[in-house]
PDB file of N, CA and C in Angstrom:
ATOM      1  N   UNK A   1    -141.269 -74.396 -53.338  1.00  0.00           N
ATOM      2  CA  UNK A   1    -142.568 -73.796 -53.172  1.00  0.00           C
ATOM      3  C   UNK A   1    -143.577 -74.890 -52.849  1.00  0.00           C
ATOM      4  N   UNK A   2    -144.448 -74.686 -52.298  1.00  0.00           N
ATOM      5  CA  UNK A   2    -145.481 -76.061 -51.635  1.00  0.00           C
ATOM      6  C   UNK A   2    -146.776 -75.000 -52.628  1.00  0.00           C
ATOM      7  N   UNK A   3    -147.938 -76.264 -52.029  1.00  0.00           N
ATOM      8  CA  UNK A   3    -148.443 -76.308 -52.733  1.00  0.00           C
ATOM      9  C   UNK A   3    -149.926 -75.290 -52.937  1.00  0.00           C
ATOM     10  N   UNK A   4    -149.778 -74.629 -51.263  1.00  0.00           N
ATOM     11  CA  UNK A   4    -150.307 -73.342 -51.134  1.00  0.00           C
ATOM     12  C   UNK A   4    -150.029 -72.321 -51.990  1.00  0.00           C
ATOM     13  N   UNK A   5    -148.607 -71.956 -51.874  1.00  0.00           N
ATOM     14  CA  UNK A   5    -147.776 -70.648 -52.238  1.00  0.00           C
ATOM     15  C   UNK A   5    -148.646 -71.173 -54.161  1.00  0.00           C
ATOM     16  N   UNK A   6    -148.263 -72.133 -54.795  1.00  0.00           N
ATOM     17  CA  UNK A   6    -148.988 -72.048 -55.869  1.00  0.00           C
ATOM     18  C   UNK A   6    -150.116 -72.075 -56.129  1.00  0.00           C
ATOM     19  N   UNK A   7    -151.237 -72.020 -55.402  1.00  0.00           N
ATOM     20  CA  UNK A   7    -152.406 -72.546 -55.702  1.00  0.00           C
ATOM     21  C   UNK A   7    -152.834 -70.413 -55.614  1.00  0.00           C
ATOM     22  N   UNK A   8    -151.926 -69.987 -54.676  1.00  0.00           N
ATOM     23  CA  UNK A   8    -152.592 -68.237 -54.310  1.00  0.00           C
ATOM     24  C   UNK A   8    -151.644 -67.689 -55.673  1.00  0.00           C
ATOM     25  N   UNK A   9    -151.051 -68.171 -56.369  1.00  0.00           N
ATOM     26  CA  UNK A   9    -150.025 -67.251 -57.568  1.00  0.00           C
ATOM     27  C   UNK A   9    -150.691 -67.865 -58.512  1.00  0.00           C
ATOM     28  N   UNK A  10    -151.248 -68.663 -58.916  1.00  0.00           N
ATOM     29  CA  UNK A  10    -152.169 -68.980 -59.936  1.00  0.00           C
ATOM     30  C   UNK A  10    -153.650 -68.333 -59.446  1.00  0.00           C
ATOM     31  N   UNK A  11    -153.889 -68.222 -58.572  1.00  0.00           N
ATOM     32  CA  UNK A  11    -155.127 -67.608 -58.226  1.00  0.00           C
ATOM     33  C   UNK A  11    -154.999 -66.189 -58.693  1.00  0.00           C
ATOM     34  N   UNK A  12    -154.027 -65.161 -58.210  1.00  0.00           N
ATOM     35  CA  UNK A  12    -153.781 -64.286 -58.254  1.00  0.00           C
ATOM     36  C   UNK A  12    -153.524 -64.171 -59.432  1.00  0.00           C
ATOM     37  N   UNK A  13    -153.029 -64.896 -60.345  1.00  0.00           N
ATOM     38  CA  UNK A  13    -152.657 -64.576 -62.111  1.00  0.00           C
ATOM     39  C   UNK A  13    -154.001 -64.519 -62.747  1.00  0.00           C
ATOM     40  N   UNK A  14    -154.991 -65.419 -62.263  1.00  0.00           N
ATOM     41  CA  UNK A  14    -155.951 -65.663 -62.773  1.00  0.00           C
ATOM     42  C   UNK A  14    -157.256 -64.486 -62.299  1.00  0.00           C
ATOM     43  N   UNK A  15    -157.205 -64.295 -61.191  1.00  0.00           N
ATOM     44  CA  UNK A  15    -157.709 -62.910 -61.079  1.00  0.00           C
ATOM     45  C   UNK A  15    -156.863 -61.372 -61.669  1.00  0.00           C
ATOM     46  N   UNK A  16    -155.929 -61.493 -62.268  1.00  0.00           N
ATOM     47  CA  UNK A  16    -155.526 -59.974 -62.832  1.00  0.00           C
ATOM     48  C   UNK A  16    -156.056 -60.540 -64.280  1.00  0.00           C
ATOM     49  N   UNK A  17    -155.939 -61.577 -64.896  1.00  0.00           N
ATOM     50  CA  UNK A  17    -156.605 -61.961 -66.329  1.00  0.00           C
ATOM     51  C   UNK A  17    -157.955 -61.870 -66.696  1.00  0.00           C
ATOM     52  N   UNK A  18    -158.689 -62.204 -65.809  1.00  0.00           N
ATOM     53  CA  UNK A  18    -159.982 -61.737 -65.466  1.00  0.00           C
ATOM     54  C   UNK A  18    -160.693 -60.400 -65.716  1.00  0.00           C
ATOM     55  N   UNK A  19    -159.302 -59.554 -64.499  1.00  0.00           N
ATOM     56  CA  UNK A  19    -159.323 -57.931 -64.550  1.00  0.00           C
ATOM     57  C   UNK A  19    -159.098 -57.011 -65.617  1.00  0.00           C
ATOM     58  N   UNK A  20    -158.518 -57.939 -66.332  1.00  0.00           N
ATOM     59  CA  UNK A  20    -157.893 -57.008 -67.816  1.00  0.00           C
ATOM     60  C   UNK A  20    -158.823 -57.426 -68.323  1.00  0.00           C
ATOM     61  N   UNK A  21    -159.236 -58.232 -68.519  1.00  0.00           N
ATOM     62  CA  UNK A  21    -160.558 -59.086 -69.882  1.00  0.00           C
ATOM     63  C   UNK A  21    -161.778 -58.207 -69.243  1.00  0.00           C
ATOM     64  N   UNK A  22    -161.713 -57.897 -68.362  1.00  0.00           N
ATOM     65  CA  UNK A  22    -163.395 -57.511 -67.551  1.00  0.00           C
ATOM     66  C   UNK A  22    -163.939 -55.881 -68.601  1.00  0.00           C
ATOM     67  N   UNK A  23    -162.560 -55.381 -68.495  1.00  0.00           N
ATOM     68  CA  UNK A  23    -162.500 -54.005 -69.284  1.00  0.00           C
ATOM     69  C   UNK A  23    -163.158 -54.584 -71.324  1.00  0.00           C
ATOM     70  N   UNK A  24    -162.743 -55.302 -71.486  1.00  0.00           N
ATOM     71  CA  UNK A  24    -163.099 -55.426 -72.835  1.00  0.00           C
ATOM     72  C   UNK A  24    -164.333 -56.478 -72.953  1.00  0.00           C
ATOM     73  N   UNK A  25    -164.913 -57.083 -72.042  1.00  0.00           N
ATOM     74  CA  UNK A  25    -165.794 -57.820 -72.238  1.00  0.00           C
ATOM     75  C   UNK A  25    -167.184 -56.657 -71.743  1.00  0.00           C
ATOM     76  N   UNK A  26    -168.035 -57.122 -73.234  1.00  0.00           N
ATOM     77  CA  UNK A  26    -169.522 -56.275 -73.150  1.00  0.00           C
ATOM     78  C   UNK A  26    -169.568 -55.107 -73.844  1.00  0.00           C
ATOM     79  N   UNK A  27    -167.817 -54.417 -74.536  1.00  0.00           N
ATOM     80  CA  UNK A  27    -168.178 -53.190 -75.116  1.00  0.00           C
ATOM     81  C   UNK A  27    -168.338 -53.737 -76.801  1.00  0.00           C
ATOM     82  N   UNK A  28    -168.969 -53.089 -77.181  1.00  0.00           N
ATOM     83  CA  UNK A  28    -169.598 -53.570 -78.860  1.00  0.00           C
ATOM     84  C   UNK A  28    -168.176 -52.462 -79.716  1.00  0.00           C
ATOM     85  N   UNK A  29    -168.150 -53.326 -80.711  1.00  0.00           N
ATOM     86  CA  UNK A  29    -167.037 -52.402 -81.552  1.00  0.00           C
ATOM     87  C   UNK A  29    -168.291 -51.253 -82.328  1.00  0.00           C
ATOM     88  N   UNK A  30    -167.178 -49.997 -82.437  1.00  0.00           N
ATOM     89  CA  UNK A  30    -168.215 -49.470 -82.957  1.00  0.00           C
ATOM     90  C   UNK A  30    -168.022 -49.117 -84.711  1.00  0.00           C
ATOM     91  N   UNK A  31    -169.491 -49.317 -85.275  1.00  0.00           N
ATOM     92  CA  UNK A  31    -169.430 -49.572 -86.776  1.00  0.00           C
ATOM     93  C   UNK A  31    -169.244 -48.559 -87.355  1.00  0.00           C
ATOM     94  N   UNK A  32    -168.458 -48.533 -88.729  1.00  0.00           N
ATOM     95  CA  UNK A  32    -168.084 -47.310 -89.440  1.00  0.00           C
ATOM     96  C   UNK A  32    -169.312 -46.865 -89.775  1.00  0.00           C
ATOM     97  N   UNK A  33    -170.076 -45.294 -90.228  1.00  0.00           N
ATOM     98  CA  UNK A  33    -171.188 -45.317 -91.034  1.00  0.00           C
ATOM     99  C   UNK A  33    -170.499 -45.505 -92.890  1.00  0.00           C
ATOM    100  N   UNK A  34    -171.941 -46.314 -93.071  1.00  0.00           N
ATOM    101  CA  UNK A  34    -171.392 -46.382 -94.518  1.00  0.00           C
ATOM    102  C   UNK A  34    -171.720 -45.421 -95.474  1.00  0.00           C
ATOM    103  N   UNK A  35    -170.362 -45.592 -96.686  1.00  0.00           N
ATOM    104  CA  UNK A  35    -170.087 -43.870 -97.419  1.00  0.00           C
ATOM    105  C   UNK A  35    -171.912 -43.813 -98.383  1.00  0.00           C
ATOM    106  N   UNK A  36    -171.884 -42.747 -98.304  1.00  0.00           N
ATOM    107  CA  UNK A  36    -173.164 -42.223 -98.804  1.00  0.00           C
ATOM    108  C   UNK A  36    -172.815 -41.944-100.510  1.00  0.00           C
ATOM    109  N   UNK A  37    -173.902 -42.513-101.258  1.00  0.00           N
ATOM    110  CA  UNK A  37    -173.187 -42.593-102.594  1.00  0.00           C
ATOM    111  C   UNK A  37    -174.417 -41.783-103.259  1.00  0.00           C
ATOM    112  N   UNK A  38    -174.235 -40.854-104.188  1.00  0.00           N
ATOM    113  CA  UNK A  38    -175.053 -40.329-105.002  1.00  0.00           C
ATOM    114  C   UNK A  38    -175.668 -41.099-106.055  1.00  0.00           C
ATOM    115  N   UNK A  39    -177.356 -40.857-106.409  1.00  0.00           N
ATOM    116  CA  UNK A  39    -177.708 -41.631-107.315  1.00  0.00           C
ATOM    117  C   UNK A  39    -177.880 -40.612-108.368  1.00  0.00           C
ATOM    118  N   UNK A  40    -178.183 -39.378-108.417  1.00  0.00           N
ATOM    119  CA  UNK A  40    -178.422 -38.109-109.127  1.00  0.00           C
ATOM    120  C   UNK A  40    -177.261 -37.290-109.368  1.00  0.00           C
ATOM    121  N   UNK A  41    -176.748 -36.945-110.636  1.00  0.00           N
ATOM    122  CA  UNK A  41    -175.680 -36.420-111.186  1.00  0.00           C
ATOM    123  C   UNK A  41    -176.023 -34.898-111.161  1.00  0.00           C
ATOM    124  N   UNK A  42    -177.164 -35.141-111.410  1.00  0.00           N
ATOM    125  CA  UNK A  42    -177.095 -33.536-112.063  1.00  0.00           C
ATOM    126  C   UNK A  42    -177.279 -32.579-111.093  1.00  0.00           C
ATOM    127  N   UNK A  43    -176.366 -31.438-111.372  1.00  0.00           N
ATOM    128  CA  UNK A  43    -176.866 -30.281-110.416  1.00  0.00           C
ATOM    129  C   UNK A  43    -177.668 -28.858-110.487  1.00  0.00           C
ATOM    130  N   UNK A  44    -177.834 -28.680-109.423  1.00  0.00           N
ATOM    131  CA  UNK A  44    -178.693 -28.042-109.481  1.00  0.00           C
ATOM    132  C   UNK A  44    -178.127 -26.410-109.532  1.00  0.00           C
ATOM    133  N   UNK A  45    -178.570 -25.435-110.031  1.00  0.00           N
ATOM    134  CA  UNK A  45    -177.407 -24.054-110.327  1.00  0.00           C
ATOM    135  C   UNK A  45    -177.175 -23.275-109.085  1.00  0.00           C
ATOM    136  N   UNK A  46    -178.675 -22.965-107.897  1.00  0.00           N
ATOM    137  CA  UNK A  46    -178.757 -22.256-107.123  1.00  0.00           C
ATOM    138  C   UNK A  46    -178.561 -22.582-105.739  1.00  0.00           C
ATOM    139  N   UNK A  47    -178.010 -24.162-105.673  1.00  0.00           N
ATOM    140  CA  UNK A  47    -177.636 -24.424-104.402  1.00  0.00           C
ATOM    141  C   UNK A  47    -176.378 -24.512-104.138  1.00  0.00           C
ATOM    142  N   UNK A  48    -176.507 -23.890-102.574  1.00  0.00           N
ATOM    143  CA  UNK A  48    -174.790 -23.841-102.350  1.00  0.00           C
ATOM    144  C   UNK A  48    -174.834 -25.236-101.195  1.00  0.00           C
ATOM    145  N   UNK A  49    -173.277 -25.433-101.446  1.00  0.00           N
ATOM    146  CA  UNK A  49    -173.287 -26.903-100.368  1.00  0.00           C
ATOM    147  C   UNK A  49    -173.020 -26.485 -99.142  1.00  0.00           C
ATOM    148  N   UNK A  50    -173.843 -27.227 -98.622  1.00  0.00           N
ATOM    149  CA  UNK A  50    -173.924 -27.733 -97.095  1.00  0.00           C
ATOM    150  C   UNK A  50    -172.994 -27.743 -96.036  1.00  0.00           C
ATOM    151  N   UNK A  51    -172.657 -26.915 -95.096  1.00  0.00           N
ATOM    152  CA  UNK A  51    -171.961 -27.414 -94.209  1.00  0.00           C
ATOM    153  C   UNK A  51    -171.605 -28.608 -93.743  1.00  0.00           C
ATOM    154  N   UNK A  52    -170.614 -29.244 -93.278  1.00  0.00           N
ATOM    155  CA  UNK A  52    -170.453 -30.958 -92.869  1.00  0.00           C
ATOM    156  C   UNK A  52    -170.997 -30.469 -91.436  1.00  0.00           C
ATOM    157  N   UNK A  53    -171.804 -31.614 -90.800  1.00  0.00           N
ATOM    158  CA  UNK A  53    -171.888 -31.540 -89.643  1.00  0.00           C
ATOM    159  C   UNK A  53    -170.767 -31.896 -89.233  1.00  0.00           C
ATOM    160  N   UNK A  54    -170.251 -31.044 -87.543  1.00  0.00           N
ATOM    161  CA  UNK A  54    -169.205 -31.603 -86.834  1.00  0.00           C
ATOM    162  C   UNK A  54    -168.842 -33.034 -86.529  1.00  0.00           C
ATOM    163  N   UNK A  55    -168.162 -32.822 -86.535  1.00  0.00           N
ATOM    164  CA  UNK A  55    -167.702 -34.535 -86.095  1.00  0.00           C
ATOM    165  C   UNK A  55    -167.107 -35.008 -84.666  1.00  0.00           C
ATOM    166  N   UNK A  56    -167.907 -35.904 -84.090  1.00  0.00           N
ATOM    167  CA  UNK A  56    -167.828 -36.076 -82.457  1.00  0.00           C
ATOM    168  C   UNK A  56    -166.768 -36.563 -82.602  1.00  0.00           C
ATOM    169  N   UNK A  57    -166.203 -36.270 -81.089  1.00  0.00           N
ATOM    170  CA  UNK A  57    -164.457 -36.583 -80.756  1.00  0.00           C
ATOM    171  C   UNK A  57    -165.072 -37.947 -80.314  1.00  0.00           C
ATOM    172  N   UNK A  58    -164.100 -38.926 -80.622  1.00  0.00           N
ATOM    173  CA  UNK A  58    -164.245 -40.040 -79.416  1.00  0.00           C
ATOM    174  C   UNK A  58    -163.720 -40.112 -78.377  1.00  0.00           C
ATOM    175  N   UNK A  59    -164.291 -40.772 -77.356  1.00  0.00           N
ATOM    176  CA  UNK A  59    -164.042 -40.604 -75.955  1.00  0.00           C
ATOM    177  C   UNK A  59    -162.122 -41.353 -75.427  1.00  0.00           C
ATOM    178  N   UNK A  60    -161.503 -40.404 -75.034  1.00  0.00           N
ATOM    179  CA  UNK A  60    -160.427 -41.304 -74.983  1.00  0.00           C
ATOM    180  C   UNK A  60    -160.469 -42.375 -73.995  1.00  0.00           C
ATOM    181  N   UNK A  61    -159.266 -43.314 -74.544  1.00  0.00           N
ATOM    182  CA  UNK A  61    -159.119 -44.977 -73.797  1.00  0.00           C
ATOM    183  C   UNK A  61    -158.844 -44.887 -72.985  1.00  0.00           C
ATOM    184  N   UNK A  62    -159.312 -45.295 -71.918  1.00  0.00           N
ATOM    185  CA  UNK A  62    -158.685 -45.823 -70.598  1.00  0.00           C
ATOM    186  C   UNK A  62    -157.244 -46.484 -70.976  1.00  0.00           C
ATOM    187  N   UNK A  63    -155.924 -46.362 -70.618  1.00  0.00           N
ATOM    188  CA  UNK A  63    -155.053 -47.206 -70.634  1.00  0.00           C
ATOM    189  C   UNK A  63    -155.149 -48.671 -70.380  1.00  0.00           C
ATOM    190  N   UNK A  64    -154.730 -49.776 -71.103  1.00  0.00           N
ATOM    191  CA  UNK A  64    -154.865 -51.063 -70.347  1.00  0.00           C
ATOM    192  C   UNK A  64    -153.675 -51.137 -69.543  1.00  0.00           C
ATOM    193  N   UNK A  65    -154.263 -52.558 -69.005  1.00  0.00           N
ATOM    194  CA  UNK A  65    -153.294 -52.903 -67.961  1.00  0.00           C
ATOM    195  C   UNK A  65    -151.660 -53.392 -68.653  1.00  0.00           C
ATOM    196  N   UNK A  66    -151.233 -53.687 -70.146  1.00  0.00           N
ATOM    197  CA  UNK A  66    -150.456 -53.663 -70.385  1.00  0.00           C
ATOM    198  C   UNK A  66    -149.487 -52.486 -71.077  1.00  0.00           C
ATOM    199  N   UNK A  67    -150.494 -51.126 -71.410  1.00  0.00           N
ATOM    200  CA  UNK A  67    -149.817 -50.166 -71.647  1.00  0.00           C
ATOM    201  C   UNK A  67    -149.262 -49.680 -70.017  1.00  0.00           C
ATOM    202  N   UNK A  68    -149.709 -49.999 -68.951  1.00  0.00           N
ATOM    203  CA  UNK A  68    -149.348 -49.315 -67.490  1.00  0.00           C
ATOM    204  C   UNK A  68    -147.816 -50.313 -67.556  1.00  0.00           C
ATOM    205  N   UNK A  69    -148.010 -51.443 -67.809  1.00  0.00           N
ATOM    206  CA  UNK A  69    -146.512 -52.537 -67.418  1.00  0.00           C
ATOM    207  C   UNK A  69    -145.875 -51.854 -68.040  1.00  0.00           C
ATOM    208  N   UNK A  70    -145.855 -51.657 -69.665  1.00  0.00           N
ATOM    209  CA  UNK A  70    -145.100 -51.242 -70.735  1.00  0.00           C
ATOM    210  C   UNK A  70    -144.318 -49.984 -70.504  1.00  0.00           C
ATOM    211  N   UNK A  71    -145.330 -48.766 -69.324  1.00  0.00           N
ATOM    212  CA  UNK A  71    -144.904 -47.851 -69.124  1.00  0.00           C
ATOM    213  C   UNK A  71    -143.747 -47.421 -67.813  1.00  0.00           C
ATOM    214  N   UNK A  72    -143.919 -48.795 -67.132  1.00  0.00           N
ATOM    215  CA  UNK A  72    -143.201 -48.422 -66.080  1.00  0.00           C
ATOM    216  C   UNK A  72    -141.981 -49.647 -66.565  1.00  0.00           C
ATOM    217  N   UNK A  73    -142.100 -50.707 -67.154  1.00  0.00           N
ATOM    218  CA  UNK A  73    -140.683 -50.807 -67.996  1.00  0.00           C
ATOM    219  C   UNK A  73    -140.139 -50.136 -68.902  1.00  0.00           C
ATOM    220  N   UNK A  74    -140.382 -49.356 -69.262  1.00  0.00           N
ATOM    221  CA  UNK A  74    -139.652 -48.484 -70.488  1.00  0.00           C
ATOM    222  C   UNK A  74    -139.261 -47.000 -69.036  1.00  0.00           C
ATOM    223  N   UNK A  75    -139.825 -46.489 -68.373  1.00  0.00           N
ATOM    224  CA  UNK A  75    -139.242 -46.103 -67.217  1.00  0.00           C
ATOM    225  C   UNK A  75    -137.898 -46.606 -66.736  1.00  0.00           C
ATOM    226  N   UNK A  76    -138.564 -47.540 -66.161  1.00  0.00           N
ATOM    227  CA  UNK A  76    -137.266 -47.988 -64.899  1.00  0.00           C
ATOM    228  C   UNK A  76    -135.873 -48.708 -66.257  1.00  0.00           C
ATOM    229  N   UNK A  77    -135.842 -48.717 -67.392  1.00  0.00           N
ATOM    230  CA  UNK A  77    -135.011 -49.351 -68.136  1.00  0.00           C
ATOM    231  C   UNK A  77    -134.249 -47.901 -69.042  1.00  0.00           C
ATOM    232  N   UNK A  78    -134.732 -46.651 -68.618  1.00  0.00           N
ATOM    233  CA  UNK A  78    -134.215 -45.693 -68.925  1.00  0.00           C
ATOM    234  C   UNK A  78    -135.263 -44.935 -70.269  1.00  0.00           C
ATOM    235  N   UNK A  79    -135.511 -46.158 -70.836  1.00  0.00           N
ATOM    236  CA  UNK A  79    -136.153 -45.478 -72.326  1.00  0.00           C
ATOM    237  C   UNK A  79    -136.945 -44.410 -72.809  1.00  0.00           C
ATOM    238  N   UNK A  80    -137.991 -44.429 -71.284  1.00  0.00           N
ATOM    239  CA  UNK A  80    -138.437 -42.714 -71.223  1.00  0.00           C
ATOM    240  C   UNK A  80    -137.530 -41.898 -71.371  1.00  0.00           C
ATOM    241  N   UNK A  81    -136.409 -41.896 -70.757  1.00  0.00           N
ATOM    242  CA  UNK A  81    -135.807 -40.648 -70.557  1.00  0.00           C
ATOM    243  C   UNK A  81    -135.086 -40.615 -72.002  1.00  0.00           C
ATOM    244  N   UNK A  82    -134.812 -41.773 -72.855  1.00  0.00           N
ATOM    245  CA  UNK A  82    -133.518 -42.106 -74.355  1.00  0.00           C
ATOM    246  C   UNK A  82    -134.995 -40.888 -75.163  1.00  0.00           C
ATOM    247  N   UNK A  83    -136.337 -41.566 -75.544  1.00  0.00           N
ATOM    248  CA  UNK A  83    -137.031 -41.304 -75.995  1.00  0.00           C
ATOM    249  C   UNK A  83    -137.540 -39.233 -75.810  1.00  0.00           C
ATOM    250  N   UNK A  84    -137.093 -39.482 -74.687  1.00  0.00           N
ATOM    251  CA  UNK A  84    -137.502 -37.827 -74.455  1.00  0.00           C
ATOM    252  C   UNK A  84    -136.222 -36.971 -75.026  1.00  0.00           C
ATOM    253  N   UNK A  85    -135.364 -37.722 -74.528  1.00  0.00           N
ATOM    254  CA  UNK A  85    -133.760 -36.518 -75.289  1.00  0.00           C
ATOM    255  C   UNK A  85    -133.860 -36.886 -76.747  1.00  0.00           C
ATOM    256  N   UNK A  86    -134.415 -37.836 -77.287  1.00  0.00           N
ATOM    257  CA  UNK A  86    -134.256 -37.728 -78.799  1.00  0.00           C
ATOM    258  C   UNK A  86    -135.181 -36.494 -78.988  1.00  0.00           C
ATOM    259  N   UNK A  87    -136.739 -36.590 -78.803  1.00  0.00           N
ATOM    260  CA  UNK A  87    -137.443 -35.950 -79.355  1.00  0.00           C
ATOM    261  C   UNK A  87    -137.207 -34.135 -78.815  1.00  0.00           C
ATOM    262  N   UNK A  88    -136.575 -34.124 -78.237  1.00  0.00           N
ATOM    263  CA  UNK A  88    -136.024 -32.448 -77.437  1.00  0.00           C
ATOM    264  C   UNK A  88    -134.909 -32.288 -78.770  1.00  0.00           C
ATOM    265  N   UNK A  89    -133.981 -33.359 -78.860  1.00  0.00           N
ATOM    266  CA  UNK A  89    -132.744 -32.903 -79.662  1.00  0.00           C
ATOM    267  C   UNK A  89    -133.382 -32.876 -80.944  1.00  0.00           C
ATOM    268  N   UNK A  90    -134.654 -33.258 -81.660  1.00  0.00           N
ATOM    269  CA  UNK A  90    -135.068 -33.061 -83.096  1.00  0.00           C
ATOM    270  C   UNK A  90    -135.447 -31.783 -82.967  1.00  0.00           C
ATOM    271  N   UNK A  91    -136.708 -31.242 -82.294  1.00  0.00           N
ATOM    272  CA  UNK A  91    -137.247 -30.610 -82.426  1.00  0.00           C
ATOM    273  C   UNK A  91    -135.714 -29.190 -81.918  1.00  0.00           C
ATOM    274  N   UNK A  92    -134.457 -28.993 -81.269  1.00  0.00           N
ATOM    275  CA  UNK A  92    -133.428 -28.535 -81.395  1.00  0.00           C
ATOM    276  C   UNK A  92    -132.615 -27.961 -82.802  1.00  0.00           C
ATOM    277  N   UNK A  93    -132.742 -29.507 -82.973  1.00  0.00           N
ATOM    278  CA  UNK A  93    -132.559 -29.528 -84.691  1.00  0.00           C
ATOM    279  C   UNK A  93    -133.671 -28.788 -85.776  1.00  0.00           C
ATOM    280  N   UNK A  94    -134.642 -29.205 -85.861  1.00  0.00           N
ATOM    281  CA  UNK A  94    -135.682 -28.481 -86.617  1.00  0.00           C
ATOM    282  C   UNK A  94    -135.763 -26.787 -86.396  1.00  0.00           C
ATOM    283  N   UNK A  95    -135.685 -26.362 -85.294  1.00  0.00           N
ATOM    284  CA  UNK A  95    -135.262 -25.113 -84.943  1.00  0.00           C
ATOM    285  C   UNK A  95    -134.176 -24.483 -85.430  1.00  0.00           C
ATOM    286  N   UNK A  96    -132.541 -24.893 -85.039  1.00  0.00           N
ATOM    287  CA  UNK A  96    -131.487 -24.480 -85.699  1.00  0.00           C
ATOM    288  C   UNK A  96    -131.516 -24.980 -87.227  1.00  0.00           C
ATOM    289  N   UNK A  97    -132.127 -25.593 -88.087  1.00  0.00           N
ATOM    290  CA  UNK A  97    -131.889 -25.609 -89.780  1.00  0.00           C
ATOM    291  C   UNK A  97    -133.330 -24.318 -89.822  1.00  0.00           C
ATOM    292  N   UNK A  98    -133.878 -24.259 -89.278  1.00  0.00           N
ATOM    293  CA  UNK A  98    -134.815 -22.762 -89.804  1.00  0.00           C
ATOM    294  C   UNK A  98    -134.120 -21.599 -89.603  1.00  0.00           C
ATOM    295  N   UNK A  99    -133.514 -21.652 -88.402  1.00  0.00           N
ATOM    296  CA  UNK A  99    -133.226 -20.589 -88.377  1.00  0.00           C
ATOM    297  C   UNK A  99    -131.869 -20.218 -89.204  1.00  0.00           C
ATOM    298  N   UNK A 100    -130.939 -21.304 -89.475  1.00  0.00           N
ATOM    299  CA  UNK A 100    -130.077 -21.596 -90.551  1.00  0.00           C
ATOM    300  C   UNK A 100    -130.578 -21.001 -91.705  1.00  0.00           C
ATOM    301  N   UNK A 101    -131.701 -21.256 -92.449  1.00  0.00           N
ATOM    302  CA  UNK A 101    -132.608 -21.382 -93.478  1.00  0.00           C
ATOM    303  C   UNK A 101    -132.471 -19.704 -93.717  1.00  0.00           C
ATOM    304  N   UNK A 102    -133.210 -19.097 -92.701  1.00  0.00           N
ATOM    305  CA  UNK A 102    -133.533 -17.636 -92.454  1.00  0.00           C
ATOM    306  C   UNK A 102    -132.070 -17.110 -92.760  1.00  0.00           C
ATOM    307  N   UNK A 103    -131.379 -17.270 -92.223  1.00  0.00           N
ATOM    308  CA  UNK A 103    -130.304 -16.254 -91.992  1.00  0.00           C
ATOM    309  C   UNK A 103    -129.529 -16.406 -93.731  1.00  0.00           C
ATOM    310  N   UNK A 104    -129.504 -17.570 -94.143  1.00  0.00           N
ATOM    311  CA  UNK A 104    -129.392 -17.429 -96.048  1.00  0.00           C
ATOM    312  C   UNK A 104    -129.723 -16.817 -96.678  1.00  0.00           C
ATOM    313  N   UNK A 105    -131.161 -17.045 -96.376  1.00  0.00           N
ATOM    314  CA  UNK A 105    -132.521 -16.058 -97.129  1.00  0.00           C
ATOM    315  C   UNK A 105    -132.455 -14.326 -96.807  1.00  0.00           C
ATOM    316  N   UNK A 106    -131.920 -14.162 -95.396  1.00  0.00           N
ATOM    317  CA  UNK A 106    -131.411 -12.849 -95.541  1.00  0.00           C
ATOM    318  C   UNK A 106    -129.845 -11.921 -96.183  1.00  0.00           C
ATOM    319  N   UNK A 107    -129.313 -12.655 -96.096  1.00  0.00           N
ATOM    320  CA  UNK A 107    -127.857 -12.729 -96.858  1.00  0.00           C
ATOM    321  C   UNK A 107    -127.760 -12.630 -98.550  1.00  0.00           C
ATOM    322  N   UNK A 108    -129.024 -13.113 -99.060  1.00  0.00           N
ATOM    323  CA  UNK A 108    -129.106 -13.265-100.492  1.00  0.00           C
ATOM    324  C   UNK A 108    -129.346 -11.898-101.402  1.00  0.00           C
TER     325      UNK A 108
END
């Protein structure tokens, strides 16, 4: 390799590092609110409690750039597909012991 071909593959490494960092640089973590503590014990007879206000969904993540690698190696290496026949053959399973279950429970 000369000394071009390395100078554009370090360039190029160094611009996708950049690209991934660009996504996490500037967002602020966001702070838990802190638990609200009672100073007054006593209650009162005629109040009823409060509805909770709803609680906002958070916005889902953009994937990073290493869950996308992660996803297309676990692809092309089969594991999607190991991972999908397990979870088909449980939920198979969880099905036939109920319905196993049932057919006892009617027999009894």
């Amino acid at each position: 390799m000369n000394v071009k071909t390395i100078a554009a593959t370090c360039a190029i490494a160094f611009s996708l590092l950049l690209f991934s960092c660009d996504n996490q640089i500037g967002k602020k973590p966001t702070a838990k609110p802190a638990p609200q503590v009672k100073t007054n014990t006593t209650k009162k007879p005629a109040q009823q409690p409060k509805p909770a206000p709803p609680q906002a969904q958070k916005p889902a993540q953009k994937p990073s750039m290493m869950d996308d690698v992660n996803s297309v190696i676990n692809y092309g290496t089969g594991a999607t597909a190991i991972q999908a026949k397990k979870k088909m053959t449980e939920k198979l399973n969880k099905a036939q012991g109920q319905h196993d279950r049932q057919m006892q429970d009617a027999l009894k």
